[in-house]
PDB file of N, CA and C in Angstrom:
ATOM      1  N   UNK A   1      53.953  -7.909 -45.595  1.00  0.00           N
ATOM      2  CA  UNK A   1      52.816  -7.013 -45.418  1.00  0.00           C
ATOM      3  C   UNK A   1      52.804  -5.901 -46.468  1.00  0.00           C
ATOM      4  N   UNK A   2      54.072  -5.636 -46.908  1.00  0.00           N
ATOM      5  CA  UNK A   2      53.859  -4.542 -47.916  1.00  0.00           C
ATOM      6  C   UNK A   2      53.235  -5.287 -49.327  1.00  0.00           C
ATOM      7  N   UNK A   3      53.270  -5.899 -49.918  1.00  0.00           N
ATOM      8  CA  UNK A   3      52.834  -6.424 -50.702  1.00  0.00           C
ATOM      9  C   UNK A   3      50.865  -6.058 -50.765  1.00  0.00           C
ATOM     10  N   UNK A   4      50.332  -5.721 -49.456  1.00  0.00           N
ATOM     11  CA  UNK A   4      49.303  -5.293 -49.748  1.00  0.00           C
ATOM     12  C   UNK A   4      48.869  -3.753 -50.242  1.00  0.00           C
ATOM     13  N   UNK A   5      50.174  -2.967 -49.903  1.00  0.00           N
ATOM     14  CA  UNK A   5      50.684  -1.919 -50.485  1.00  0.00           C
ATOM     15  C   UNK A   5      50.555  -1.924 -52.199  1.00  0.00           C
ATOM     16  N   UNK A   6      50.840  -2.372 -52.949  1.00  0.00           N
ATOM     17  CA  UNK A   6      50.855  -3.199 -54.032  1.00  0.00           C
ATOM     18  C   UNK A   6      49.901  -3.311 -54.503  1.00  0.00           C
ATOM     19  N   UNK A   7      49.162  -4.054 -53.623  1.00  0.00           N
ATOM     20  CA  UNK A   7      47.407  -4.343 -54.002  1.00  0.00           C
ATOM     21  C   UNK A   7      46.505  -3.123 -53.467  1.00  0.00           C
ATOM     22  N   UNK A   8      46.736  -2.237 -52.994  1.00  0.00           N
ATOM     23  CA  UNK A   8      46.573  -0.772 -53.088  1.00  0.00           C
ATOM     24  C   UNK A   8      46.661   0.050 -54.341  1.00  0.00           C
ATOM     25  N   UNK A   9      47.595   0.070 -54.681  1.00  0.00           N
ATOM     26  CA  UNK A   9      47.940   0.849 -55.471  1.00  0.00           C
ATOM     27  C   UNK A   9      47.537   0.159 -56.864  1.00  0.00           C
ATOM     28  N   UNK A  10      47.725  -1.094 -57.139  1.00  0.00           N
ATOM     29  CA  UNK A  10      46.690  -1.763 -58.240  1.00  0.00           C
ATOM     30  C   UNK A  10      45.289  -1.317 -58.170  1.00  0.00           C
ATOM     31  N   UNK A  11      44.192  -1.327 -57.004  1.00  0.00           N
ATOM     32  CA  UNK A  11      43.143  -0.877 -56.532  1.00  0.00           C
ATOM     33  C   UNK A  11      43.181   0.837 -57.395  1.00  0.00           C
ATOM     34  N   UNK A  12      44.132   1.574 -56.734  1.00  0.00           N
ATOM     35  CA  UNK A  12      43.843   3.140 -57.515  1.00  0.00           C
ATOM     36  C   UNK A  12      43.991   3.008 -58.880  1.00  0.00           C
ATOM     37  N   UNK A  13      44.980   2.277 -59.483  1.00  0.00           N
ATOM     38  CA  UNK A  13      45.387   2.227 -60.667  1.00  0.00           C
ATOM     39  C   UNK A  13      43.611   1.686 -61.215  1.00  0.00           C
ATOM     40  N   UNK A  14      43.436   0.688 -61.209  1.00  0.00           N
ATOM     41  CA  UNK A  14      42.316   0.312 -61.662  1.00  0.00           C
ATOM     42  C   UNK A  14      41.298   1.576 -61.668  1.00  0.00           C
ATOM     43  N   UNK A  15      41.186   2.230 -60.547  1.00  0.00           N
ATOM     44  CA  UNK A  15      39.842   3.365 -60.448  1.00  0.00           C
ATOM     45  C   UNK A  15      40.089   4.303 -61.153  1.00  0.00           C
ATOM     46  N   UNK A  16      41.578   4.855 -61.592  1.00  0.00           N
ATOM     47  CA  UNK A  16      41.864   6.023 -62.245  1.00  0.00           C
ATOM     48  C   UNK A  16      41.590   5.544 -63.700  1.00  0.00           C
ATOM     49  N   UNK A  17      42.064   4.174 -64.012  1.00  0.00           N
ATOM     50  CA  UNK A  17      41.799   3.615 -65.778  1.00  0.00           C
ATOM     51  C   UNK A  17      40.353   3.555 -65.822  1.00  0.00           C
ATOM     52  N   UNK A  18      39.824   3.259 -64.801  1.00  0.00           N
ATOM     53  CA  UNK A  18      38.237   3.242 -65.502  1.00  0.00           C
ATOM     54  C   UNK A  18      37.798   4.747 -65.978  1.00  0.00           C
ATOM     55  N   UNK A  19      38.172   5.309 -64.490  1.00  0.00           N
ATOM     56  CA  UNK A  19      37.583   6.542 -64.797  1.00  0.00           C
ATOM     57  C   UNK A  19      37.769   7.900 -65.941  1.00  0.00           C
ATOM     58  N   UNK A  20      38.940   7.109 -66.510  1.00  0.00           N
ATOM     59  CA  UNK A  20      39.577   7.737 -67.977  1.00  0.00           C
ATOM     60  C   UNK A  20      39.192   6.908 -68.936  1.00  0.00           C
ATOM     61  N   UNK A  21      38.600   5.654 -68.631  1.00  0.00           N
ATOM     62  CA  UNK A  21      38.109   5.043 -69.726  1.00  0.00           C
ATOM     63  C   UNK A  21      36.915   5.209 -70.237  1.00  0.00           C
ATOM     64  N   UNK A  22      35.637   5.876 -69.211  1.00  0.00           N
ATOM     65  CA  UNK A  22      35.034   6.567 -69.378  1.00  0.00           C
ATOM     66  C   UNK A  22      34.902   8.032 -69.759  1.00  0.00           C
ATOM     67  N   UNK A  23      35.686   8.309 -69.302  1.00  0.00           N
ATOM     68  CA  UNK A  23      35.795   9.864 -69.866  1.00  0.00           C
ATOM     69  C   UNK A  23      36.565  10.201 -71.622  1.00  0.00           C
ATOM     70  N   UNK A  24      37.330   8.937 -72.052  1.00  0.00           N
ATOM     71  CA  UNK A  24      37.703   8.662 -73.144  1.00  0.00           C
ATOM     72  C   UNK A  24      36.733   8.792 -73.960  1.00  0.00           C
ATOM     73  N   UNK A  25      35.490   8.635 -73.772  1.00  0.00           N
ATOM     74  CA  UNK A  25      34.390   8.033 -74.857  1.00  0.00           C
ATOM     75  C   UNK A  25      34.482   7.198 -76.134  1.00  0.00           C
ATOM     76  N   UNK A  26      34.502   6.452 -75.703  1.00  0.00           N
ATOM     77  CA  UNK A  26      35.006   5.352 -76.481  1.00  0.00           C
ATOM     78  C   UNK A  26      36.343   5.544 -77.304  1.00  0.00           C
ATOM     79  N   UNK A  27      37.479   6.001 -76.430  1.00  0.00           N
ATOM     80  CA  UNK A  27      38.486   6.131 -77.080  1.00  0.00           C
ATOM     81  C   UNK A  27      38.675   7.187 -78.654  1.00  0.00           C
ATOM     82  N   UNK A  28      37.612   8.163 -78.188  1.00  0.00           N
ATOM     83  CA  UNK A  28      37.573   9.298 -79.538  1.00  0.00           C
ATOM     84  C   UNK A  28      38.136   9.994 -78.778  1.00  0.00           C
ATOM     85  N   UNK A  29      38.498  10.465 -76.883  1.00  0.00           N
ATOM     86  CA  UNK A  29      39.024  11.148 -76.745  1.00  0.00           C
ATOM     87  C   UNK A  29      40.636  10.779 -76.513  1.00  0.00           C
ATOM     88  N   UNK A  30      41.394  11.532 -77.294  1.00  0.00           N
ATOM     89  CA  UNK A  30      43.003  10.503 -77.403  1.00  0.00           C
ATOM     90  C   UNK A  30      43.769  11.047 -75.497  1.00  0.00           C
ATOM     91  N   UNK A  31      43.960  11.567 -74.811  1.00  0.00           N
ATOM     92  CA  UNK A  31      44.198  12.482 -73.628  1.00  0.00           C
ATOM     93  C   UNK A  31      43.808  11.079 -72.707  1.00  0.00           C
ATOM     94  N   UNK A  32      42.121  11.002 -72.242  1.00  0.00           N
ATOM     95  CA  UNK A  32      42.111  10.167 -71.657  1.00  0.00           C
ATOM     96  C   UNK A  32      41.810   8.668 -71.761  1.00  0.00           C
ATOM     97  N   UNK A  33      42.076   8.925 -73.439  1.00  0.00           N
ATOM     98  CA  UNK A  33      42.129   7.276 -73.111  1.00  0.00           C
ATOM     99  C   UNK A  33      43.946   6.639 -73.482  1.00  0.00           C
ATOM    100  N   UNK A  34      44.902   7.726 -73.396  1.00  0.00           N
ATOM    101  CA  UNK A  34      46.168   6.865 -72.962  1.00  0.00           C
ATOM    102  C   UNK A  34      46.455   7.386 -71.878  1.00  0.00           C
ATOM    103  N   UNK A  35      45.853   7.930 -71.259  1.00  0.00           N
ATOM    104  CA  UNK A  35      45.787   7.833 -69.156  1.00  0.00           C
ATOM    105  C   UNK A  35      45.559   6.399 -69.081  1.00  0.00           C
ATOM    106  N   UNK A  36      44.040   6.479 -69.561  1.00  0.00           N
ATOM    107  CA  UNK A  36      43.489   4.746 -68.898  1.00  0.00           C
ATOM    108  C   UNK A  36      44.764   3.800 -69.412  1.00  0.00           C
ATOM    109  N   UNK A  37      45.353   3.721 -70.500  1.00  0.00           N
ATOM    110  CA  UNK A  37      46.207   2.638 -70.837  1.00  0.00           C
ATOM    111  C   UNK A  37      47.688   2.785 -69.721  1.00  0.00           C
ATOM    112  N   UNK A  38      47.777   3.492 -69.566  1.00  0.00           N
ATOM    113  CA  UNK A  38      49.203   3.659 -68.852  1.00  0.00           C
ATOM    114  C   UNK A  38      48.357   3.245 -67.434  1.00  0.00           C
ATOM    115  N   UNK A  39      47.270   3.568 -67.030  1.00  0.00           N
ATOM    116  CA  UNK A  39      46.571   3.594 -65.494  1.00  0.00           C
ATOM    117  C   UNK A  39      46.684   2.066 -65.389  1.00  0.00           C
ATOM    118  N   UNK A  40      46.065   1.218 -66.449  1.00  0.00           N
ATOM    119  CA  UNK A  40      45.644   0.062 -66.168  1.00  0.00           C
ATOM    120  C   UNK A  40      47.567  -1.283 -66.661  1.00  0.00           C
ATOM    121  N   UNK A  41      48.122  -0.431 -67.069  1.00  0.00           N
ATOM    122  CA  UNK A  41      49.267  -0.843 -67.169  1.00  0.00           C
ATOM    123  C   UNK A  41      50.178  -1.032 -66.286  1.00  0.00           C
ATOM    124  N   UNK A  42      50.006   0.152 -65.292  1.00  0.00           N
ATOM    125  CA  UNK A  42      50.634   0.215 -63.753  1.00  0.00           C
ATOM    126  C   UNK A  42      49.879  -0.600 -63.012  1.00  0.00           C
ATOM    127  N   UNK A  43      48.665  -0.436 -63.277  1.00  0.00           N
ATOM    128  CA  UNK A  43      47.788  -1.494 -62.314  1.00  0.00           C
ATOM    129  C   UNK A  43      47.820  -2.974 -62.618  1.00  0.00           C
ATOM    130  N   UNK A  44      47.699  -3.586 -63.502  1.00  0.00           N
ATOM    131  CA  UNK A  44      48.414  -5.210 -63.914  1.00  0.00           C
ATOM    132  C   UNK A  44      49.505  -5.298 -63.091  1.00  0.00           C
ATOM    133  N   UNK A  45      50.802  -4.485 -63.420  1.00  0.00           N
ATOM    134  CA  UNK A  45      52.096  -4.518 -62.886  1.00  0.00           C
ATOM    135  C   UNK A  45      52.213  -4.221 -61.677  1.00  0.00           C
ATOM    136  N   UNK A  46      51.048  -3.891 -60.691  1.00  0.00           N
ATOM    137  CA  UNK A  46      51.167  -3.639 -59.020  1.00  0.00           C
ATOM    138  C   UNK A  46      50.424  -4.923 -58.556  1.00  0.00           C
ATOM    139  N   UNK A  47      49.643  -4.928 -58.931  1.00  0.00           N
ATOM    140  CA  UNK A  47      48.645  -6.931 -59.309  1.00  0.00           C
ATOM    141  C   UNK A  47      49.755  -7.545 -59.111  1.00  0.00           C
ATOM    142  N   UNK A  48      50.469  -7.860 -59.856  1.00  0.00           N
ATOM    143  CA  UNK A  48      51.512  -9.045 -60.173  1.00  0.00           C
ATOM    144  C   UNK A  48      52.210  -9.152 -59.158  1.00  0.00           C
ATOM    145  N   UNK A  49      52.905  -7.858 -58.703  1.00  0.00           N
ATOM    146  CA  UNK A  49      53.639  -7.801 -57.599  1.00  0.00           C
ATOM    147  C   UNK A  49      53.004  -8.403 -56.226  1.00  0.00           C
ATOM    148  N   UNK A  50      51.833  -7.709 -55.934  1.00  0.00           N
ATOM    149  CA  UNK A  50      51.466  -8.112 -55.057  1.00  0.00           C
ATOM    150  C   UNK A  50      50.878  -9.804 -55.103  1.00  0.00           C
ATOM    151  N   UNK A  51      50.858 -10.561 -56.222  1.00  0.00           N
ATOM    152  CA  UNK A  51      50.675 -11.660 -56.312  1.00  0.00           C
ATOM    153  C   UNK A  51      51.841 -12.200 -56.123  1.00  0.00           C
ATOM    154  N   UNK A  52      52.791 -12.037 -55.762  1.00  0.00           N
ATOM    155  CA  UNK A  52      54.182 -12.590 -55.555  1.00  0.00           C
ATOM    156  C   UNK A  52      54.082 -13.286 -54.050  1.00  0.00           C
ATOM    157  N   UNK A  53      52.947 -12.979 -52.982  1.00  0.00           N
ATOM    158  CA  UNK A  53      52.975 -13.289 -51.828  1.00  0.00           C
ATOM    159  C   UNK A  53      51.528 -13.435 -51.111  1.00  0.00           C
ATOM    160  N   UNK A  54      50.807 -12.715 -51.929  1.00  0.00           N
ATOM    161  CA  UNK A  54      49.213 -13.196 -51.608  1.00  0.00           C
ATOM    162  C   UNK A  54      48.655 -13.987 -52.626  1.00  0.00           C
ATOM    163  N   UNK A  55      47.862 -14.685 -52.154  1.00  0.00           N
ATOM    164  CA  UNK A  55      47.139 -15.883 -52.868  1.00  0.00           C
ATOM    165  C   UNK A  55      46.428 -15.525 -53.828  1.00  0.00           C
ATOM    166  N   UNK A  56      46.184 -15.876 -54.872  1.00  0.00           N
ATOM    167  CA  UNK A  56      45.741 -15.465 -56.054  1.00  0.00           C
ATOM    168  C   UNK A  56      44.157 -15.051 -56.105  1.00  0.00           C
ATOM    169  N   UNK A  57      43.400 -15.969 -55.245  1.00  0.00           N
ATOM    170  CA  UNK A  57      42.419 -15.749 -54.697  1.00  0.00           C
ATOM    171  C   UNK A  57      42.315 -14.609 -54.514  1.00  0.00           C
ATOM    172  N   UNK A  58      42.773 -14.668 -53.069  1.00  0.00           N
ATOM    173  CA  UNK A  58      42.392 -13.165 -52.163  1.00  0.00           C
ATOM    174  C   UNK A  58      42.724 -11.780 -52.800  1.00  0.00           C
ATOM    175  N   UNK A  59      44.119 -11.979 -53.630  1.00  0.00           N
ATOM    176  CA  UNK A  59      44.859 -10.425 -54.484  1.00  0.00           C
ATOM    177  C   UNK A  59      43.668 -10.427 -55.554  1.00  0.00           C
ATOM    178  N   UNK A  60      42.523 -11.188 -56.277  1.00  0.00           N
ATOM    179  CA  UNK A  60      41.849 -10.848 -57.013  1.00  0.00           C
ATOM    180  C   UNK A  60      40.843 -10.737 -56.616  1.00  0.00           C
ATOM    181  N   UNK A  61      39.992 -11.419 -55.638  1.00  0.00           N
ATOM    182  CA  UNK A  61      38.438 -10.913 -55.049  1.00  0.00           C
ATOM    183  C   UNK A  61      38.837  -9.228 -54.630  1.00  0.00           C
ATOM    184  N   UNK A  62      39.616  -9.270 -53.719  1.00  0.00           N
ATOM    185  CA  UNK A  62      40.037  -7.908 -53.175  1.00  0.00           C
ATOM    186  C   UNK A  62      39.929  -6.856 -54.394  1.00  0.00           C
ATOM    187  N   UNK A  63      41.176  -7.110 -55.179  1.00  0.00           N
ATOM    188  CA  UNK A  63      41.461  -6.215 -56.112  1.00  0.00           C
ATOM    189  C   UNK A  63      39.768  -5.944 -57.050  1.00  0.00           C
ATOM    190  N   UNK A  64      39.347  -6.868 -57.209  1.00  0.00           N
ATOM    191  CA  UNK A  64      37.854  -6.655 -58.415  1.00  0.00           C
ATOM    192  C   UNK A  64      36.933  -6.092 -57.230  1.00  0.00           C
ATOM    193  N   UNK A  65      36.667  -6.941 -56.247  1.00  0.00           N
ATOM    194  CA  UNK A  65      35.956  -6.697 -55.077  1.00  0.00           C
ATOM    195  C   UNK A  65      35.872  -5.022 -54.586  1.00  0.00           C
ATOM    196  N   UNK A  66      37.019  -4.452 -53.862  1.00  0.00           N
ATOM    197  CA  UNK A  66      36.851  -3.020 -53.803  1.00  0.00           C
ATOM    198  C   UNK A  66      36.660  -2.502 -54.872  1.00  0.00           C
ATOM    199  N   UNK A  67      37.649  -2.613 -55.965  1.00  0.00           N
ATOM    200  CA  UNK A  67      37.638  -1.819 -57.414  1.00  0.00           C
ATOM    201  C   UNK A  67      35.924  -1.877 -57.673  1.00  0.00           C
ATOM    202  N   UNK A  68      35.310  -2.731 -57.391  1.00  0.00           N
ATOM    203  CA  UNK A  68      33.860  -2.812 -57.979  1.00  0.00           C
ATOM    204  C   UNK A  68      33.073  -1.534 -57.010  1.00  0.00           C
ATOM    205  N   UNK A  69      33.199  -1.529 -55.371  1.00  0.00           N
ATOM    206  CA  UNK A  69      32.775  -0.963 -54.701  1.00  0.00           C
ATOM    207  C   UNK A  69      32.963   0.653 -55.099  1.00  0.00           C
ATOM    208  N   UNK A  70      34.310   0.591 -55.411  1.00  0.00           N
ATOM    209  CA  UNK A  70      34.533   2.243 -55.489  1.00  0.00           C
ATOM    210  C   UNK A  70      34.506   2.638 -56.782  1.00  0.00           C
ATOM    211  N   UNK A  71      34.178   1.922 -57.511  1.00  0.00           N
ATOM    212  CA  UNK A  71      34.031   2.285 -58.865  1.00  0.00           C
ATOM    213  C   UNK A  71      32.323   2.994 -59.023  1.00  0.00           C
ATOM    214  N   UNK A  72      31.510   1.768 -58.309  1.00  0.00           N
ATOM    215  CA  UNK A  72      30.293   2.083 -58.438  1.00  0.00           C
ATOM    216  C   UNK A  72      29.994   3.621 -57.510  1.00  0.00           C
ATOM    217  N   UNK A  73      30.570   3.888 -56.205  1.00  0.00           N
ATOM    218  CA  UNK A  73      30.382   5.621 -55.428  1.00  0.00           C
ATOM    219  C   UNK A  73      30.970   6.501 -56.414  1.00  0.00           C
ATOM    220  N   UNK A  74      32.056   5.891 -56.960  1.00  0.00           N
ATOM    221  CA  UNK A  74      32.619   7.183 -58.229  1.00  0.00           C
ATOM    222  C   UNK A  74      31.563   7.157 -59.292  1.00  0.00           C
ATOM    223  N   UNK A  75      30.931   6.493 -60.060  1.00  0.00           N
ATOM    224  CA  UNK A  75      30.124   6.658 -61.059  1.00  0.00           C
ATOM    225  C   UNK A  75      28.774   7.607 -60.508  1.00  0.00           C
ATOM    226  N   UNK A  76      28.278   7.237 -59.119  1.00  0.00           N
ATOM    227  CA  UNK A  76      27.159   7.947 -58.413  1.00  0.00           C
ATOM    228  C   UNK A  76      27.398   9.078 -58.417  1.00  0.00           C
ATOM    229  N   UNK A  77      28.691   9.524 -57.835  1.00  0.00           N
ATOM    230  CA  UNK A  77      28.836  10.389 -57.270  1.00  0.00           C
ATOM    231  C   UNK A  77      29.681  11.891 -58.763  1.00  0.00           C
ATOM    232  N   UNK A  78      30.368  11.019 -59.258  1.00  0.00           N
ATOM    233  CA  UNK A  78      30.998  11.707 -60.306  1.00  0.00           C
ATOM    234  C   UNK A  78      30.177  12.020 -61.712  1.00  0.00           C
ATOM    235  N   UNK A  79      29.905  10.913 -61.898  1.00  0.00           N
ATOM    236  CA  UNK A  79      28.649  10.523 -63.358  1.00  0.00           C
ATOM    237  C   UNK A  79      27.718  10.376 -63.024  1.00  0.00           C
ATOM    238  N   UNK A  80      27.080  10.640 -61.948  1.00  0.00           N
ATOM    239  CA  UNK A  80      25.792  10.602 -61.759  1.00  0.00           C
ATOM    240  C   UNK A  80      25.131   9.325 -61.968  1.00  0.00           C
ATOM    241  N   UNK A  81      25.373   8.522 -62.186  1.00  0.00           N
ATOM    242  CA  UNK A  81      25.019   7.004 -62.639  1.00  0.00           C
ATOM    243  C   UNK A  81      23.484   6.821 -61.186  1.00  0.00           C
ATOM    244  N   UNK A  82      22.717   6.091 -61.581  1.00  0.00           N
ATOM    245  CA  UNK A  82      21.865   5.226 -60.687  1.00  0.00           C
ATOM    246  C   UNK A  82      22.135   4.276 -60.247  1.00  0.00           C
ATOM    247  N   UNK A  83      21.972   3.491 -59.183  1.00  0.00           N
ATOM    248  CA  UNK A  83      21.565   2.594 -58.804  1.00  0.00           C
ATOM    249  C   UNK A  83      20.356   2.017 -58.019  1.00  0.00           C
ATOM    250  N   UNK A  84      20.226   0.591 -57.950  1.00  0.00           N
ATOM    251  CA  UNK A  84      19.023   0.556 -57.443  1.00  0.00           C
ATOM    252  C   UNK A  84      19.048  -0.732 -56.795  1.00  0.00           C
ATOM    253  N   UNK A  85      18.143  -0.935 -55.402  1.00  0.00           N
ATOM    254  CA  UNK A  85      18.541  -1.644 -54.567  1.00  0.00           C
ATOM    255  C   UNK A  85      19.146  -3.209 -54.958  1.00  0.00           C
ATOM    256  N   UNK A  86      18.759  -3.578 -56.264  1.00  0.00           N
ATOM    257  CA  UNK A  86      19.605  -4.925 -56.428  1.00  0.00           C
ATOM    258  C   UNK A  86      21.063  -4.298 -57.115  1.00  0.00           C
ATOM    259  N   UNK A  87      21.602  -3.230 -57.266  1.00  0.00           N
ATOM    260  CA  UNK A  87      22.861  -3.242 -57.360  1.00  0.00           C
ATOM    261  C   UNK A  87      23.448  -3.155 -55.776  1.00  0.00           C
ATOM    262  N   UNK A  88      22.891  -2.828 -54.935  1.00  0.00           N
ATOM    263  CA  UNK A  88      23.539  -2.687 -53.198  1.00  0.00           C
ATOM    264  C   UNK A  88      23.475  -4.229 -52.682  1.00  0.00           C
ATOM    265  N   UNK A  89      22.261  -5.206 -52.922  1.00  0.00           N
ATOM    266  CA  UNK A  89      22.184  -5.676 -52.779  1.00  0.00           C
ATOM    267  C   UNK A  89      23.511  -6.956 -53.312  1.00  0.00           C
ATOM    268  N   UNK A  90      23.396  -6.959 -54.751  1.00  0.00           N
ATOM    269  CA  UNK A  90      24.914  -7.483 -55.733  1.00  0.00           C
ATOM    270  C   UNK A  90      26.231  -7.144 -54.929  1.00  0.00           C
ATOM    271  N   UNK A  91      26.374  -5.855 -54.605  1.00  0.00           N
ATOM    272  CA  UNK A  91      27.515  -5.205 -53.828  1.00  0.00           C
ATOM    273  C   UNK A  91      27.525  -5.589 -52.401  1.00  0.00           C
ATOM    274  N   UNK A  92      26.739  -5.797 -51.439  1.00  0.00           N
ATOM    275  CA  UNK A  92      26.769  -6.678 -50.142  1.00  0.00           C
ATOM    276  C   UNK A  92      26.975  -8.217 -50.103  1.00  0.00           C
ATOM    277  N   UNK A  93      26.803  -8.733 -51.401  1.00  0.00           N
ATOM    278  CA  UNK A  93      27.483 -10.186 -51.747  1.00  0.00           C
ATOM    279  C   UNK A  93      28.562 -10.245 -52.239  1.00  0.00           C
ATOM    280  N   UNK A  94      28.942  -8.859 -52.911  1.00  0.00           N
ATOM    281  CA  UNK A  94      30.191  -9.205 -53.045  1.00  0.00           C
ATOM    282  C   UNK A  94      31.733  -8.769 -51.852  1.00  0.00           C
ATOM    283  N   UNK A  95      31.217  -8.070 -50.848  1.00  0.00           N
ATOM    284  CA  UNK A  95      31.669  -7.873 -50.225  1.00  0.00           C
ATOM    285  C   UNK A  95      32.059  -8.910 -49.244  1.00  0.00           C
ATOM    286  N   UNK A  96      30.891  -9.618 -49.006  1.00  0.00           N
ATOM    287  CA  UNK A  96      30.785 -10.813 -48.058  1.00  0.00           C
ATOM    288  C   UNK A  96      31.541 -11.575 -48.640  1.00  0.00           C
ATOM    289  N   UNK A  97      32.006 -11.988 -49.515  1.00  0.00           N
ATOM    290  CA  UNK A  97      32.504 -12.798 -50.498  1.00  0.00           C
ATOM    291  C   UNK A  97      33.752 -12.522 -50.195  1.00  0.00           C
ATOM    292  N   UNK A  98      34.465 -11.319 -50.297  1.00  0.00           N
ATOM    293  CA  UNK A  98      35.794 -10.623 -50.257  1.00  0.00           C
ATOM    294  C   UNK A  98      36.256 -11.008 -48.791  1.00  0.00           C
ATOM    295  N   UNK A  99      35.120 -10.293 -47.961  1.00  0.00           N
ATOM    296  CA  UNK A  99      35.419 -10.905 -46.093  1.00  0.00           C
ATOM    297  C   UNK A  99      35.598 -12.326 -45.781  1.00  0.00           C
ATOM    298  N   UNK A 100      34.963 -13.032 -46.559  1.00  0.00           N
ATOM    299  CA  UNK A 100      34.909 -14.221 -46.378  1.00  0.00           C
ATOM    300  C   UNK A 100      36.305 -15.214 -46.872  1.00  0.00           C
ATOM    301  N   UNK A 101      36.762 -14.615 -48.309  1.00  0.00           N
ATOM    302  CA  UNK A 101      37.810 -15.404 -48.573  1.00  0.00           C
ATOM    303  C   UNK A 101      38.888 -14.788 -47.569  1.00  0.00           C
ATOM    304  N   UNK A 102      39.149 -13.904 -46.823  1.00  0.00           N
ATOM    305  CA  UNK A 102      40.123 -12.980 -46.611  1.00  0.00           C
ATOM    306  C   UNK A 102      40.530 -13.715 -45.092  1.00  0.00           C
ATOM    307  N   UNK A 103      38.944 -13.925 -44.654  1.00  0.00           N
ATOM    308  CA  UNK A 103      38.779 -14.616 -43.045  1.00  0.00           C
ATOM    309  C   UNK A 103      39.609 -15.794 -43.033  1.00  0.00           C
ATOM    310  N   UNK A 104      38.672 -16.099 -43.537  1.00  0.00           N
ATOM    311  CA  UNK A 104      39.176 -18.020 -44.107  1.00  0.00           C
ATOM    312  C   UNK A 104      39.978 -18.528 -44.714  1.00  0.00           C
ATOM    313  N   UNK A 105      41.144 -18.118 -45.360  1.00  0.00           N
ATOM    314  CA  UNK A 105      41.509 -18.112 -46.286  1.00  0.00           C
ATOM    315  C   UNK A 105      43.029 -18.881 -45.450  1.00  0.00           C
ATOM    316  N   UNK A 106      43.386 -20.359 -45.833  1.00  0.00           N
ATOM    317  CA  UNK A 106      44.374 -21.046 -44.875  1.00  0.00           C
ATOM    318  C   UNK A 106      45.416 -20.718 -44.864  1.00  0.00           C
ATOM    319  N   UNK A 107      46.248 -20.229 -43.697  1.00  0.00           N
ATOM    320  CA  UNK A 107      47.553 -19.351 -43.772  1.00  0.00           C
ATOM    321  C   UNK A 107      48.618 -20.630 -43.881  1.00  0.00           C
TER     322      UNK A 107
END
């Protein structure tokens, strides 16, 4: 069960590299864009781990799956970004998608 621990913490890792990968601007800013490299470096290496015992499947819908969800409230909410009902719409399929392999998924 800890192993989803793992895939947690890959999950933050991922949200903190984006969100320095953006704030990098295209890597002119040097500060946050070797955050994002070290962020997304820990995050591969918590991935892996947690692929040691969950199915490759599920550790990657999950992992892209939320990372997509909370990436997109951080951009709203942080960057102000838009969306518009076919991105909620994109994001309720991909969710279903995530529930679905997670349900079903043969133990």
């Amino acid at each position: 069960m800890y192993y989803y621990l793992f895939l947690f913490l890959a999950i933050i890792g991922e949200m903190i590299g984006t969100n320095l990968l953006k704030a990098s601007m295209g890597f002119t800013r040097w500060l946050p864009a070797l955050g994002s490299i070290i962020s997304f470096t820990l995050c591969f290496y918590f991935l892996s781990i947690a692929m040691v015992k969950i199915p490759l499947n599920i550790a990657y819908a999950t992992w892209s799956g939320v990372g997509l969800i909370l990436a997109t409230a951080v951009s709203v909410l942080i960057w102000k970004d838009q969306i518009t009902l076919m991105t909620i719409l994109g994001l309720t399929l991909i969710i279903a998608g995530v529930v679905i392999l997670n349900l079903f998924e043969p133990k």
